[in-house]
C-alpha atoms as a PDB file:
ATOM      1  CA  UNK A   1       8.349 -15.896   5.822  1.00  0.00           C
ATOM      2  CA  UNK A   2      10.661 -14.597   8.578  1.00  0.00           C
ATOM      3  CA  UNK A   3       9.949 -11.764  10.388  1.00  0.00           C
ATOM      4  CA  UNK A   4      11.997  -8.898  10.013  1.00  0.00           C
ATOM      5  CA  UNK A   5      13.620  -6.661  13.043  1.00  0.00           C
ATOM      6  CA  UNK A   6      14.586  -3.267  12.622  1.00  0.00           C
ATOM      7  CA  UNK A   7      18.355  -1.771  12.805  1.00  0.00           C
ATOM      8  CA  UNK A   8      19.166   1.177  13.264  1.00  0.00           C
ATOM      9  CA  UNK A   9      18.655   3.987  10.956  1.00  0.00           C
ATOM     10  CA  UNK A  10      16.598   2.521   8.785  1.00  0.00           C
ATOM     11  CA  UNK A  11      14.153   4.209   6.441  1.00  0.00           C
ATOM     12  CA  UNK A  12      10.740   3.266   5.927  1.00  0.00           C
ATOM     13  CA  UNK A  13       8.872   4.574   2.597  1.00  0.00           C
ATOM     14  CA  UNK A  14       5.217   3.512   1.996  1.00  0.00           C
ATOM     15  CA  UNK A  15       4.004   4.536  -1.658  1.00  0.00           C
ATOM     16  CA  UNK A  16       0.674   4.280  -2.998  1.00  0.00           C
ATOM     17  CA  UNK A  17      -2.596   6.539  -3.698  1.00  0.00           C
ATOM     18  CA  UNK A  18      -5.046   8.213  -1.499  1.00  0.00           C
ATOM     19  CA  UNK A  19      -5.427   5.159   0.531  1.00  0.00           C
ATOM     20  CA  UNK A  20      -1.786   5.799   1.619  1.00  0.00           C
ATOM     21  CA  UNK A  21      -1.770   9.396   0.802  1.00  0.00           C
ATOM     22  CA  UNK A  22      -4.261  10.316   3.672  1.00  0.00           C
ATOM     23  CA  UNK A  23      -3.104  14.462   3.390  1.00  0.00           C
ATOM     24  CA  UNK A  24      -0.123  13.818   4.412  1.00  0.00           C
ATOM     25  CA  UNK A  25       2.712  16.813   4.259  1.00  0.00           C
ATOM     26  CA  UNK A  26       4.496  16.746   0.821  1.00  0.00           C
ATOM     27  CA  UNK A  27       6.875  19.103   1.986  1.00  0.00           C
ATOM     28  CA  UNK A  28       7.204  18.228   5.612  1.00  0.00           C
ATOM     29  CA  UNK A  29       7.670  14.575   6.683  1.00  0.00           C
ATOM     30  CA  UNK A  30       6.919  14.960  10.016  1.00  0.00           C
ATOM     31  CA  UNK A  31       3.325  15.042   8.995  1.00  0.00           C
ATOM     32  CA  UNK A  32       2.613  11.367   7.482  1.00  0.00           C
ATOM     33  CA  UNK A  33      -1.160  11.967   7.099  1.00  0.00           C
ATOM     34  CA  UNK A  34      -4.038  10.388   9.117  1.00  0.00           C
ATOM     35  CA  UNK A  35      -4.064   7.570   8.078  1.00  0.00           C
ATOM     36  CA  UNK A  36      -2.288   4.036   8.265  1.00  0.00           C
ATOM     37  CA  UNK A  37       0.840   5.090   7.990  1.00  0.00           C
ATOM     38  CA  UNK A  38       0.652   7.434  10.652  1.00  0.00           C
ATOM     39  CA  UNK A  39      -0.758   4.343  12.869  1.00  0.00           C
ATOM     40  CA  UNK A  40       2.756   1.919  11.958  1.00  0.00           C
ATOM     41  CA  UNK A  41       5.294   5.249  12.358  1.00  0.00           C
ATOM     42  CA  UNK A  42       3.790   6.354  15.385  1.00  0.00           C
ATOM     43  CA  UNK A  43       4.036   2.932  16.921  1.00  0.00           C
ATOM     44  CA  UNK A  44       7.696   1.678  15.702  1.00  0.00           C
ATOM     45  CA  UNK A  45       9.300   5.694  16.865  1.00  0.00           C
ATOM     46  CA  UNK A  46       7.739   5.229  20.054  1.00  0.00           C
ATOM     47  CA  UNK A  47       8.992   1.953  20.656  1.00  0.00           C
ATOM     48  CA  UNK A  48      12.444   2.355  18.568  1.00  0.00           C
ATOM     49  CA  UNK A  49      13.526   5.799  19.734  1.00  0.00           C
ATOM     50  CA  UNK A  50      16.912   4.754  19.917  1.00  0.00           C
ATOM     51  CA  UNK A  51      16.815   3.303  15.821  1.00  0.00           C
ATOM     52  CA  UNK A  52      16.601   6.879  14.500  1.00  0.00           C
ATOM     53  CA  UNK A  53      13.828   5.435  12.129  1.00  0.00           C
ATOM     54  CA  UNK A  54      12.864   7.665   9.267  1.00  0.00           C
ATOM     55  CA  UNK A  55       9.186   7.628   7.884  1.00  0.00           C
ATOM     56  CA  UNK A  56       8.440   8.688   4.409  1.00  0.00           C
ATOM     57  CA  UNK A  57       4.430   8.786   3.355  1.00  0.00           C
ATOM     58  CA  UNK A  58       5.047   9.018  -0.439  1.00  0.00           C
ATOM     59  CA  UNK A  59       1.300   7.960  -0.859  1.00  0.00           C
ATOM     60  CA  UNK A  60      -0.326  10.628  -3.979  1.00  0.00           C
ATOM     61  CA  UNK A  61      -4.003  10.622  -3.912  1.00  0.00           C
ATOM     62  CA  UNK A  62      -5.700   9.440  -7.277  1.00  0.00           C
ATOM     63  CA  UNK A  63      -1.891   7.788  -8.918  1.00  0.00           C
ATOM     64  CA  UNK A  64      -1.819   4.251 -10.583  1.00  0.00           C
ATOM     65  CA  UNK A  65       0.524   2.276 -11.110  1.00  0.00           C
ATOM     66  CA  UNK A  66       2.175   4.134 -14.228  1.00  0.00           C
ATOM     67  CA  UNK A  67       2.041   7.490 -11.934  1.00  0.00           C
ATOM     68  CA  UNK A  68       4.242   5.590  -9.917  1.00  0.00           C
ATOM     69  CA  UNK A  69       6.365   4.931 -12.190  1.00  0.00           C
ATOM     70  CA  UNK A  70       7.069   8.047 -13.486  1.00  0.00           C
ATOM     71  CA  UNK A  71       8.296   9.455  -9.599  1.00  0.00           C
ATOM     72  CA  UNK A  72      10.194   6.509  -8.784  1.00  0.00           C
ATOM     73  CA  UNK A  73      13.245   7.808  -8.625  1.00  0.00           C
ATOM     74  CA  UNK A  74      12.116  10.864  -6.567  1.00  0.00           C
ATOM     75  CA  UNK A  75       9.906   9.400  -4.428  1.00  0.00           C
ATOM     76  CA  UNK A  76      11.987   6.219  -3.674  1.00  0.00           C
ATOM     77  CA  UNK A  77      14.886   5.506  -5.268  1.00  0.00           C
ATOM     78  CA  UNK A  78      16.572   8.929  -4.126  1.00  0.00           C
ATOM     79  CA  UNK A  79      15.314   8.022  -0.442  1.00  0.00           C
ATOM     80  CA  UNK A  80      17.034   4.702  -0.136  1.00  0.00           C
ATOM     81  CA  UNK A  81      14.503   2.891   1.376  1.00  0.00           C
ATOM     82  CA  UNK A  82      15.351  -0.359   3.481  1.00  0.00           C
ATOM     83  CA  UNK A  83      11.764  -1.201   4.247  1.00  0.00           C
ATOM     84  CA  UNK A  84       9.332  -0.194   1.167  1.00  0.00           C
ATOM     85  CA  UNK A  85       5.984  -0.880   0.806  1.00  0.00           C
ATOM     86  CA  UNK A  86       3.967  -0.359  -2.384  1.00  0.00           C
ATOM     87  CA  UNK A  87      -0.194  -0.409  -1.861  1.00  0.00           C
ATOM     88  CA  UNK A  88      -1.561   0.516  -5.842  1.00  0.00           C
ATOM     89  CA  UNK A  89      -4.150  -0.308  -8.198  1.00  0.00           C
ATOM     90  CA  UNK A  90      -7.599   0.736  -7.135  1.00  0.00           C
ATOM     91  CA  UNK A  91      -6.957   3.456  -9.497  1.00  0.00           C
ATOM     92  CA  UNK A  92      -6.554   1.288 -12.407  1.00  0.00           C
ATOM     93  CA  UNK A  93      -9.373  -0.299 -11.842  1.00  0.00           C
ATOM     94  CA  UNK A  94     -11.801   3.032 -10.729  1.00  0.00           C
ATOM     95  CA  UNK A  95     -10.322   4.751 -13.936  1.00  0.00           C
ATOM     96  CA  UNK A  96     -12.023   2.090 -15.896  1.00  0.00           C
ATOM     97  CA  UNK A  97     -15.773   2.899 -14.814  1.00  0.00           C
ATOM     98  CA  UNK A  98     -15.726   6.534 -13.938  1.00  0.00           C
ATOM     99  CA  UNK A  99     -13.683   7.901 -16.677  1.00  0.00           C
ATOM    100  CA  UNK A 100     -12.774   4.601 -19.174  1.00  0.00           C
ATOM    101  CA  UNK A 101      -9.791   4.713 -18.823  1.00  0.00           C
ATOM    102  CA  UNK A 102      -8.414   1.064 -19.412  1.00  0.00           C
ATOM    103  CA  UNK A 103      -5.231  -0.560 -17.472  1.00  0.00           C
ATOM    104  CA  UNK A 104      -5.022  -4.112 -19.145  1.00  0.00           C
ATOM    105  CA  UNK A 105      -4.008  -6.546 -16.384  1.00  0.00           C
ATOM    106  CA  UNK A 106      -0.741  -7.745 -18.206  1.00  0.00           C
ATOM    107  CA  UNK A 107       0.713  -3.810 -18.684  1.00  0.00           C
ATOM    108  CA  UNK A 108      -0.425  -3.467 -14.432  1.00  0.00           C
ATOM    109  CA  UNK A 109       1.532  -6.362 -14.215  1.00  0.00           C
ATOM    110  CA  UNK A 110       4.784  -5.149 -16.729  1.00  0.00           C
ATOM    111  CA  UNK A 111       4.811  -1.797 -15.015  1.00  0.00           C
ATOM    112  CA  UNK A 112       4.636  -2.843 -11.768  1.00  0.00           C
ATOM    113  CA  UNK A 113       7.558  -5.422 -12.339  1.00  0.00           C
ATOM    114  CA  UNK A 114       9.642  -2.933 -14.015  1.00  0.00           C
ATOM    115  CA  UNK A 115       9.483  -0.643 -10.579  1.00  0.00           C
ATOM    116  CA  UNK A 116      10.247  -3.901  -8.758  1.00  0.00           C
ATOM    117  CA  UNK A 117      13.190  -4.585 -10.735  1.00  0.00           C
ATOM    118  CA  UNK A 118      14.805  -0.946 -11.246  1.00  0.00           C
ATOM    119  CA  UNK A 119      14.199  -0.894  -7.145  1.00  0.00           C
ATOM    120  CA  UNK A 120      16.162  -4.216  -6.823  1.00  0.00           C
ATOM    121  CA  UNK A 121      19.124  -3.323  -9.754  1.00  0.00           C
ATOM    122  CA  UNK A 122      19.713  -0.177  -7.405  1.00  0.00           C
ATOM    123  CA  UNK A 123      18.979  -1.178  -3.449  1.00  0.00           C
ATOM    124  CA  UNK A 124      17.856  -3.539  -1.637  1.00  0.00           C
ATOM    125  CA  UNK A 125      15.340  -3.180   0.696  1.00  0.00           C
ATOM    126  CA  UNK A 126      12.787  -5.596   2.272  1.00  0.00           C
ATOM    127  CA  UNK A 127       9.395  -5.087   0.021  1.00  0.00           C
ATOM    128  CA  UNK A 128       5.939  -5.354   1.532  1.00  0.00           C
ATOM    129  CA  UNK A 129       3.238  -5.606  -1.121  1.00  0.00           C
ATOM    130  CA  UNK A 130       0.036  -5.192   0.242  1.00  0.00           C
ATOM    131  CA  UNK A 131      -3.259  -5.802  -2.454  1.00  0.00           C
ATOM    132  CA  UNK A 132      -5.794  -3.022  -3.446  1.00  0.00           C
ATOM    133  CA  UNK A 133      -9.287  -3.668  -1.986  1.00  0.00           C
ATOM    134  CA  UNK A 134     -12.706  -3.019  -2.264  1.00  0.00           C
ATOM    135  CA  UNK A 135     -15.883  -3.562  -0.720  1.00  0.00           C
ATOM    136  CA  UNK A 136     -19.286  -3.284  -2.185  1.00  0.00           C
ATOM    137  CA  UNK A 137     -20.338  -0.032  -0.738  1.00  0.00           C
ATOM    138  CA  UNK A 138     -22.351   1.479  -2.632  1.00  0.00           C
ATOM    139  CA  UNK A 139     -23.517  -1.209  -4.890  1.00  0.00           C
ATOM    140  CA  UNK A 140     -22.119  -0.342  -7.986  1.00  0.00           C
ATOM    141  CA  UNK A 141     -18.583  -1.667  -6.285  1.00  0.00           C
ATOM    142  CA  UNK A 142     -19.616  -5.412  -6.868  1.00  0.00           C
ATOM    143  CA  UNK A 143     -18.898  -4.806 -10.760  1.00  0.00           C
ATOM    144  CA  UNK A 144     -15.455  -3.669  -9.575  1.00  0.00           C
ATOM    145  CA  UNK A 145     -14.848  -6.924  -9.313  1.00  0.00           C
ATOM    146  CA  UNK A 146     -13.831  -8.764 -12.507  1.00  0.00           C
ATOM    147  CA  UNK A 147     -11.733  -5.765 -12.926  1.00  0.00           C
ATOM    148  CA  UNK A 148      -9.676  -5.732  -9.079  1.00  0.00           C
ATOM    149  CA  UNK A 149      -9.579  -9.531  -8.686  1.00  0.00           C
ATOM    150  CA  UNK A 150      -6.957  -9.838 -11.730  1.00  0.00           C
ATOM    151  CA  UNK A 151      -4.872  -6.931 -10.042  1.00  0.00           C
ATOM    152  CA  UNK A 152      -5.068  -8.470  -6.509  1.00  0.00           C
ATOM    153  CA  UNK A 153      -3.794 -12.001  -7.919  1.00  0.00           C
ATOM    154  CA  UNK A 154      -0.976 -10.338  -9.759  1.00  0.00           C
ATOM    155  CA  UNK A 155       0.307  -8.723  -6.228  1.00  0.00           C
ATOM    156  CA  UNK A 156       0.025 -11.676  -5.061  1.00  0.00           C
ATOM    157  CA  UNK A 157       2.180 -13.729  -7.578  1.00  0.00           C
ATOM    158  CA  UNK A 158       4.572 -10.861  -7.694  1.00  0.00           C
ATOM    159  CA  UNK A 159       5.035 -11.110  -3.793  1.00  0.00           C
ATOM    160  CA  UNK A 160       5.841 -14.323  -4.054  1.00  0.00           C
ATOM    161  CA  UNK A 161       7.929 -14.345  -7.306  1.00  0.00           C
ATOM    162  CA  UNK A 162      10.271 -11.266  -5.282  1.00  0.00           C
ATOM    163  CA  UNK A 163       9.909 -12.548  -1.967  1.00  0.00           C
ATOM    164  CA  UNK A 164       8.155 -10.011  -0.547  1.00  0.00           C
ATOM    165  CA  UNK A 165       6.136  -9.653   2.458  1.00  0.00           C
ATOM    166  CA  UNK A 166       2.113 -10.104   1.594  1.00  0.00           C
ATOM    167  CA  UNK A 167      -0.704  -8.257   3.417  1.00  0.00           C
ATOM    168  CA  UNK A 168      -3.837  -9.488   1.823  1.00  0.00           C
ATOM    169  CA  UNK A 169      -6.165  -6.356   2.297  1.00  0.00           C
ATOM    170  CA  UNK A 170      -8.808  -7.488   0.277  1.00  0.00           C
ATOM    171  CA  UNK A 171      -9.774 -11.033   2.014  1.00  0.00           C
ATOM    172  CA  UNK A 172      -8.966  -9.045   5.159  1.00  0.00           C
ATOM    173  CA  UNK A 173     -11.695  -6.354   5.020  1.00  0.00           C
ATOM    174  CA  UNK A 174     -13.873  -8.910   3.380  1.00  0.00           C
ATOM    175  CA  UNK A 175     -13.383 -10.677   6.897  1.00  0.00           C
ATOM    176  CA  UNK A 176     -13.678  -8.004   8.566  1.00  0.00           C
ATOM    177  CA  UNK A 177     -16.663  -6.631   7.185  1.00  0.00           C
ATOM    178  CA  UNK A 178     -18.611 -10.273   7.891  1.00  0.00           C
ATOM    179  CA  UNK A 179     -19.934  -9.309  11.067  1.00  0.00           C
ATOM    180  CA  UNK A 180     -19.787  -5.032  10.797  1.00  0.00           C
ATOM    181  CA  UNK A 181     -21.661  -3.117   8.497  1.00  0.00           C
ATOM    182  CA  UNK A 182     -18.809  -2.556   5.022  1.00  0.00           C
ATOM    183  CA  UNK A 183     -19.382   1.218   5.800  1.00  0.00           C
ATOM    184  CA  UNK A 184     -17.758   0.820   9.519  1.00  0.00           C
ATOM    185  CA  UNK A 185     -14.218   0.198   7.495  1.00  0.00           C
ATOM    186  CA  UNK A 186     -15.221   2.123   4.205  1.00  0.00           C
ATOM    187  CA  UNK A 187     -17.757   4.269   3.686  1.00  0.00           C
ATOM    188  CA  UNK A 188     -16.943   4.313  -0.386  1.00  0.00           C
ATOM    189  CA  UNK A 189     -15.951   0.917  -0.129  1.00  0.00           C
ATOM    190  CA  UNK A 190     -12.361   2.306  -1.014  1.00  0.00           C
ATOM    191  CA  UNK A 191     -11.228   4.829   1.315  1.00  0.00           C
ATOM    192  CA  UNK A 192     -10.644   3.641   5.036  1.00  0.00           C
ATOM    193  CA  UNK A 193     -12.007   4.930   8.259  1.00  0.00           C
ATOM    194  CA  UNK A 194     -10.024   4.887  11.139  1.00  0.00           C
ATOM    195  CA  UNK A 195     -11.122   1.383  12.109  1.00  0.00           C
ATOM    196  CA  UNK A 196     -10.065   0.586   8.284  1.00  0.00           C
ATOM    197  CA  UNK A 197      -6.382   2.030   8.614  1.00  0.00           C
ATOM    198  CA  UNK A 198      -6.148   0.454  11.795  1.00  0.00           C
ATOM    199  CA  UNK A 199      -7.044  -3.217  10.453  1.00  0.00           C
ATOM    200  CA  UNK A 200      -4.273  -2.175   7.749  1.00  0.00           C
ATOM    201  CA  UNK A 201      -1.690  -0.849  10.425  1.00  0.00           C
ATOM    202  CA  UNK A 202      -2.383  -4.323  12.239  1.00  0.00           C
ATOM    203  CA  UNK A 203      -1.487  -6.266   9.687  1.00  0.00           C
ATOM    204  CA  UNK A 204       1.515  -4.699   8.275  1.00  0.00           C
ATOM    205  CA  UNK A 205       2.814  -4.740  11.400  1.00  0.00           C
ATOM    206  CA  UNK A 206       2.030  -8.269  12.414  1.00  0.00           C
ATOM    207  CA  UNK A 207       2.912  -9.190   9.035  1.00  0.00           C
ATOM    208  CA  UNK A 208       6.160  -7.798   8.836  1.00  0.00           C
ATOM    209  CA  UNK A 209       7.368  -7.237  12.246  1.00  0.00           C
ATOM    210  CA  UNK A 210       5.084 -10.183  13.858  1.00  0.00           C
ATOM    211  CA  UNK A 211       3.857  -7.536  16.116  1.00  0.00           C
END
């Protein structure tokens, strides 16, 4: 897929859960957070001062996909995104062992298709869909799996069925984490460490911008 280049004034949302989230500001958006989307906007407004970018972390810790749902308007449509990029679904699948709490794969799939669609019936921005991960760290994550892996081949059918960019987060930590210890990119096998939002900067922005 083509690279993309950035024009002025454009407007950058990233939505997701805590993995995006990261304490960023909700009321101020000149604090993104510490993690990876901090990493990309600090990059592309240093480089691009003269685009006028606008960054919007609309990451909420703990949301799934149906949490989503129910802010889209706020927390995207109303924003007019021309570069979004959705990162959901370890939720749905955490949900299901901590609290049972079940997201069947084909209504992850419907809702996440319906945001798709009401973005694309209203704007139309370039969409990045980057896969939920997981590594096993502490053990108990290797059950995760049977759960994630549906979710994570859905995103990736979906990115291809809306021609969307793909960042494949999972096989990318999982390569990552070959010759590191899995707690060097995620202590809790689901939240990052710097090293892990960096790997996930890197690859958005190579991904999308071929940078």
């Amino acid at each position: 897929m083509q690279k993309i280049a950035l024009k002025a004034k454009d407007v950058l949302v990233f939505q997701g859960d805590s993995v995006t989230d990261c304490e960023c500001s909700k009321n101020d958006n000149r604090y993104l957070g510490h993690g990876y989307v901090s990493l990309i906007a600090g990059r592309l407004l240093a480089e691009h001062p003269e685009l006028e970018l606008t960054v919007y972390n609309k990451g909420i810790s703990g949301n799934r996909v149906y949490d989503l749902e129910a802010r889209w308007d706020r927390d995207c449509i109303d924003l007019k995104p021309t570069v979004l990029t959705i990162l959901i679904g370890i939720n749905d699948t955490w949900r299901r062992f901590d609290s049972n709490v079940i997201s069947k794969p084909e209504d992850f799939k419907a809702c996440y298709k319906r945001i798709l669609d009401k973005t694309l019936e209203k704007l139309s921005p370039t969409l990045v869909l980057m896969d939920p991960f997981v590594l096993p760290v502490p053990e108990d994550r290797r059950m995760w799996r049977e759960d994630l892996d549906a979710r994570i081949n859905i995103v990736r059918e979906l990115a291809k069925e809306y021609k969307a960019f793909y960042v494949p987060l999972d096989g990318l930590f999982h390569q990552a984490a070959a010759t590191t210890p899995y707690e060097y990119w995620c202590p809790d096998g689901v939240h990052p460490t710097l090293a892990g939002h960096g790997l996930i900067a890197k690859a958005w922005l190579e991904t999308v911008l071929g940078k």
